[in-house]
Protein backbone atom coordinates (compact mmCIF):
# COMPACT_ATOMS: atom_id res chain seq x y z
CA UNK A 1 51.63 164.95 83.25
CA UNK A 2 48.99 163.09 85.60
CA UNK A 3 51.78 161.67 87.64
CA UNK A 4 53.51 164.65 87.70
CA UNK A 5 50.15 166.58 88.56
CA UNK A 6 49.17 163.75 91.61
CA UNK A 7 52.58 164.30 93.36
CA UNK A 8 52.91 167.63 92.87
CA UNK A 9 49.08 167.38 95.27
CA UNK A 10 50.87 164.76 97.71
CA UNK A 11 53.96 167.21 97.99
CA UNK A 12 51.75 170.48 98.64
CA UNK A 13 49.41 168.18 101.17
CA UNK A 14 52.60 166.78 103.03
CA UNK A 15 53.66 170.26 102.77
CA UNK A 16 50.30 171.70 104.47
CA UNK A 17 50.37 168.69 107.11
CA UNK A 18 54.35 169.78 107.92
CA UNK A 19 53.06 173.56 108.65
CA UNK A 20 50.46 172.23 110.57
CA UNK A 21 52.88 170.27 112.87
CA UNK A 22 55.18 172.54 113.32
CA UNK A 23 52.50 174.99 114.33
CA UNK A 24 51.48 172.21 116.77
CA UNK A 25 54.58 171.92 117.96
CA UNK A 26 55.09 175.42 118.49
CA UNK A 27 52.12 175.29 120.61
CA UNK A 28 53.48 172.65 122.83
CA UNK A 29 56.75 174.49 123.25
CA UNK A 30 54.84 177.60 124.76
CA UNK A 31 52.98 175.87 126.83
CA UNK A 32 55.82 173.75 128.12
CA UNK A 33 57.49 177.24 128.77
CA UNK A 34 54.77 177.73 130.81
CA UNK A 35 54.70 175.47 132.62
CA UNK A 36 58.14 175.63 133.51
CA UNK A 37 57.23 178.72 134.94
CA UNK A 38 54.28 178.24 136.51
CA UNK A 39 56.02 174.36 138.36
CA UNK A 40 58.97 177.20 139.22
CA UNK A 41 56.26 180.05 140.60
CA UNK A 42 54.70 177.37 142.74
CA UNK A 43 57.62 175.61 144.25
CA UNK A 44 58.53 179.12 144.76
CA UNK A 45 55.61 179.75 146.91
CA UNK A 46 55.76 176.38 148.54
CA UNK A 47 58.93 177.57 149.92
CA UNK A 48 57.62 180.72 151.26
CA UNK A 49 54.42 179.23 152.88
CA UNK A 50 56.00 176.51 154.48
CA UNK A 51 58.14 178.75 156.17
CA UNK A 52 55.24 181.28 157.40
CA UNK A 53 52.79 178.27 157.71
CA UNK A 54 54.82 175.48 159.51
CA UNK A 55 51.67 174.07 161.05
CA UNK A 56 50.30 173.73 157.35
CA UNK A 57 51.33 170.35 156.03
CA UNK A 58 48.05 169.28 154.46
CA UNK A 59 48.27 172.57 152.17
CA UNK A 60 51.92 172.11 151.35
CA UNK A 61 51.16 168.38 150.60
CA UNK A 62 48.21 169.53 148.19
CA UNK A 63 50.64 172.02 146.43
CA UNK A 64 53.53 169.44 146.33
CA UNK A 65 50.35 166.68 144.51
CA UNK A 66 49.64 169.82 141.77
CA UNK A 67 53.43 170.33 141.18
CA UNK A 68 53.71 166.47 140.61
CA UNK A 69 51.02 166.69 138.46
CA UNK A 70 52.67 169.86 136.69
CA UNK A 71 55.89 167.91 136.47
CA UNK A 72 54.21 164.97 134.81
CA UNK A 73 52.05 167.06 132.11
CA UNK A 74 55.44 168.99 131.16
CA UNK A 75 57.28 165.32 131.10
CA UNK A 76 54.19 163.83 129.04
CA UNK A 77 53.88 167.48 126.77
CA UNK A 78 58.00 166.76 126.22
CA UNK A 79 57.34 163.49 124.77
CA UNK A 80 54.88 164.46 122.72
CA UNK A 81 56.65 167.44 121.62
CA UNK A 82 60.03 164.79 120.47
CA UNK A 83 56.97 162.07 118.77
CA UNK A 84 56.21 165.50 116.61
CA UNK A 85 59.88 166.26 115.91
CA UNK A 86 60.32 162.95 114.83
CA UNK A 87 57.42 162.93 112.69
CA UNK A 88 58.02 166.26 111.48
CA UNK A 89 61.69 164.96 110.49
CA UNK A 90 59.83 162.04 108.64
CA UNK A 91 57.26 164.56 106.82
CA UNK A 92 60.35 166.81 105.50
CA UNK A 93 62.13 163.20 104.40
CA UNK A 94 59.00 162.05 102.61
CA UNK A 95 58.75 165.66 101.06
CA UNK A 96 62.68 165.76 99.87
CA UNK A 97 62.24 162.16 98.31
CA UNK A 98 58.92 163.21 96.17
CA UNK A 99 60.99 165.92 95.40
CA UNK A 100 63.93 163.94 94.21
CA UNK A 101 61.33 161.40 92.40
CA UNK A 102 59.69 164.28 90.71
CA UNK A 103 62.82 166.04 88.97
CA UNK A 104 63.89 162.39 88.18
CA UNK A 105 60.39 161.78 86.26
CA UNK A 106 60.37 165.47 84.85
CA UNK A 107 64.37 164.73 83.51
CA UNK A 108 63.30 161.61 82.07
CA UNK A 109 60.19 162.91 80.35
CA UNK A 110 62.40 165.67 78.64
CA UNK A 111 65.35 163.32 77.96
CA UNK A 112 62.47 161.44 76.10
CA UNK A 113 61.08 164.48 74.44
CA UNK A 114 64.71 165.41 73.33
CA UNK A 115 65.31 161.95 71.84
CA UNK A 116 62.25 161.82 70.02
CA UNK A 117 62.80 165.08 68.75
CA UNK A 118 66.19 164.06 67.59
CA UNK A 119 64.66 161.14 65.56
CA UNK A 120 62.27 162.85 63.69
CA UNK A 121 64.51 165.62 63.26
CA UNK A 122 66.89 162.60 61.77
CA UNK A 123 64.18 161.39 59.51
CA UNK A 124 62.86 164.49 58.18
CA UNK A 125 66.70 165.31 57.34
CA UNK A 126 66.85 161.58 55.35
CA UNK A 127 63.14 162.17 53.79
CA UNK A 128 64.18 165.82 52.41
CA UNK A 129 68.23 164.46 51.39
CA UNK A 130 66.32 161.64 49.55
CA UNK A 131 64.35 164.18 48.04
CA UNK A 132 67.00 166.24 46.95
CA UNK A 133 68.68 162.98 45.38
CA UNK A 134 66.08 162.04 43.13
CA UNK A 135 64.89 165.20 41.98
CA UNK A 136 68.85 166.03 41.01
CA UNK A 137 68.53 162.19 39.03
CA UNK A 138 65.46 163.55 37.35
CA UNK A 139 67.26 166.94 36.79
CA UNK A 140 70.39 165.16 35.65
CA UNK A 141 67.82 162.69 33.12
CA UNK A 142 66.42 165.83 31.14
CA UNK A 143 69.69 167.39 31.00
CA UNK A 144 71.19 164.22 29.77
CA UNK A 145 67.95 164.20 27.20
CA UNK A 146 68.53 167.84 26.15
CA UNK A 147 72.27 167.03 25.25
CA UNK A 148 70.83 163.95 23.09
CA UNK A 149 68.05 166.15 21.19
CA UNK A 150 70.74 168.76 21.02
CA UNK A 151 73.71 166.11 19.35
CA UNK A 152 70.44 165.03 17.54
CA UNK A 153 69.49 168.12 15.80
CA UNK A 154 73.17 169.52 15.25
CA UNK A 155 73.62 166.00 13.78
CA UNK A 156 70.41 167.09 11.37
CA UNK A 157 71.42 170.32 10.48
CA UNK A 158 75.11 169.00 9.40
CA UNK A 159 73.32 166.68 7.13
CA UNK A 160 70.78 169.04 5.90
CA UNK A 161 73.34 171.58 5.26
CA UNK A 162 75.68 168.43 3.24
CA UNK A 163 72.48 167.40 0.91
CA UNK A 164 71.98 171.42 0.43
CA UNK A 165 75.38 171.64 -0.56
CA UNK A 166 75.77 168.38 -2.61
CA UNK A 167 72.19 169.79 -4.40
CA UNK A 168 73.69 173.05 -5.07
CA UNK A 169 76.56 171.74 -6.89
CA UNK A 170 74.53 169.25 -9.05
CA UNK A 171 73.66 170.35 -12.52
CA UNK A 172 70.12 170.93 -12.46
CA UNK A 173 68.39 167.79 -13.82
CA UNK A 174 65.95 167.74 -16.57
CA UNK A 175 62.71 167.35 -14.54
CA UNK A 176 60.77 164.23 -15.17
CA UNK A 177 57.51 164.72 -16.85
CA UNK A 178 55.54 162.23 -14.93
């Protein structure tokens, strides 16, 4: 239950720290989409001031420097953005395999449950058909005892009735006087 219990915590915390970075990573897409558009706004206006301000090289050069640096933030923010994909895929790999490990330990635990259950279930049938045996011996003893005291006393009463009848046809005898 304890192991069951600790990754059930590591599964909802890699869970928590998957939202997170895909949050994150939402994040970074926006402001990648950004700026995209803010690198295509100013090259757009590049264009136009170069052609109204021919003269103007030192401003065109400073907005050519900030679209560099524009292009190298949104080529730096991309990379990032695939390092969190790829962690992200790792996160939701890690999650499916404590997932996997956690039905397997849960299956386990209840195919051991079941076969204990079966056991005892096995020995309480043997303890109660053992039971059953020896009280039908002890059963079968007194009934065997009560037919013996039964051929016992019908043998009794045959031979009480045969001296009854052998006295009753004797003459009566004198009585001794002692």
């Amino acid at each position: 239950k304890m192991e069951t219990d600790s990754i059930e915590n590591e599964l909802k915390q890699k869970e928590t720290e998957l939202r997170y970075l895909k949050e994150l990573l939402q994040g970074k897409e926006e402001h990648n989409q950004s700026l995209k558009a803010l690198v295509e706004a100013k090259e757009s206006k590049i264009k136009d001031l170069s052609e109204k301000l021919n003269g103007s090289q030192e401003k065109l050069q400073h907005k050519k420097q900030r679209i560099n640096k524009l292009r190298d933030e949104l080529i730096k923010s991309s990379s990032e953005l695939s390092q969190k994909r790829k962690q992200i895929t790792a996160l939701e790999s890690e999650r499916d395999s404590i997932i996997a490990e956690n039905r397997k330990v849960v299956f386990e635990q209840e195919l051991r449950l079941k076969k204990k259950f079966e056991a005892d279930l096995s020995i309480e049938r043997d303890s109660r058909a053992r039971e059953a045996d020896e009280y039908q011996q002890k059963v079968k003893e007194k009934e065997d005892k009560i037919a013996d005291i039964s051929d016992k006393l019908q043998a009794l009463k045959a031979r009480i009735n045969q001296l009854r009848e052998q006295a009753e046809s004797q003459p009566n005898l004198p009585t001794d006087p002692l």
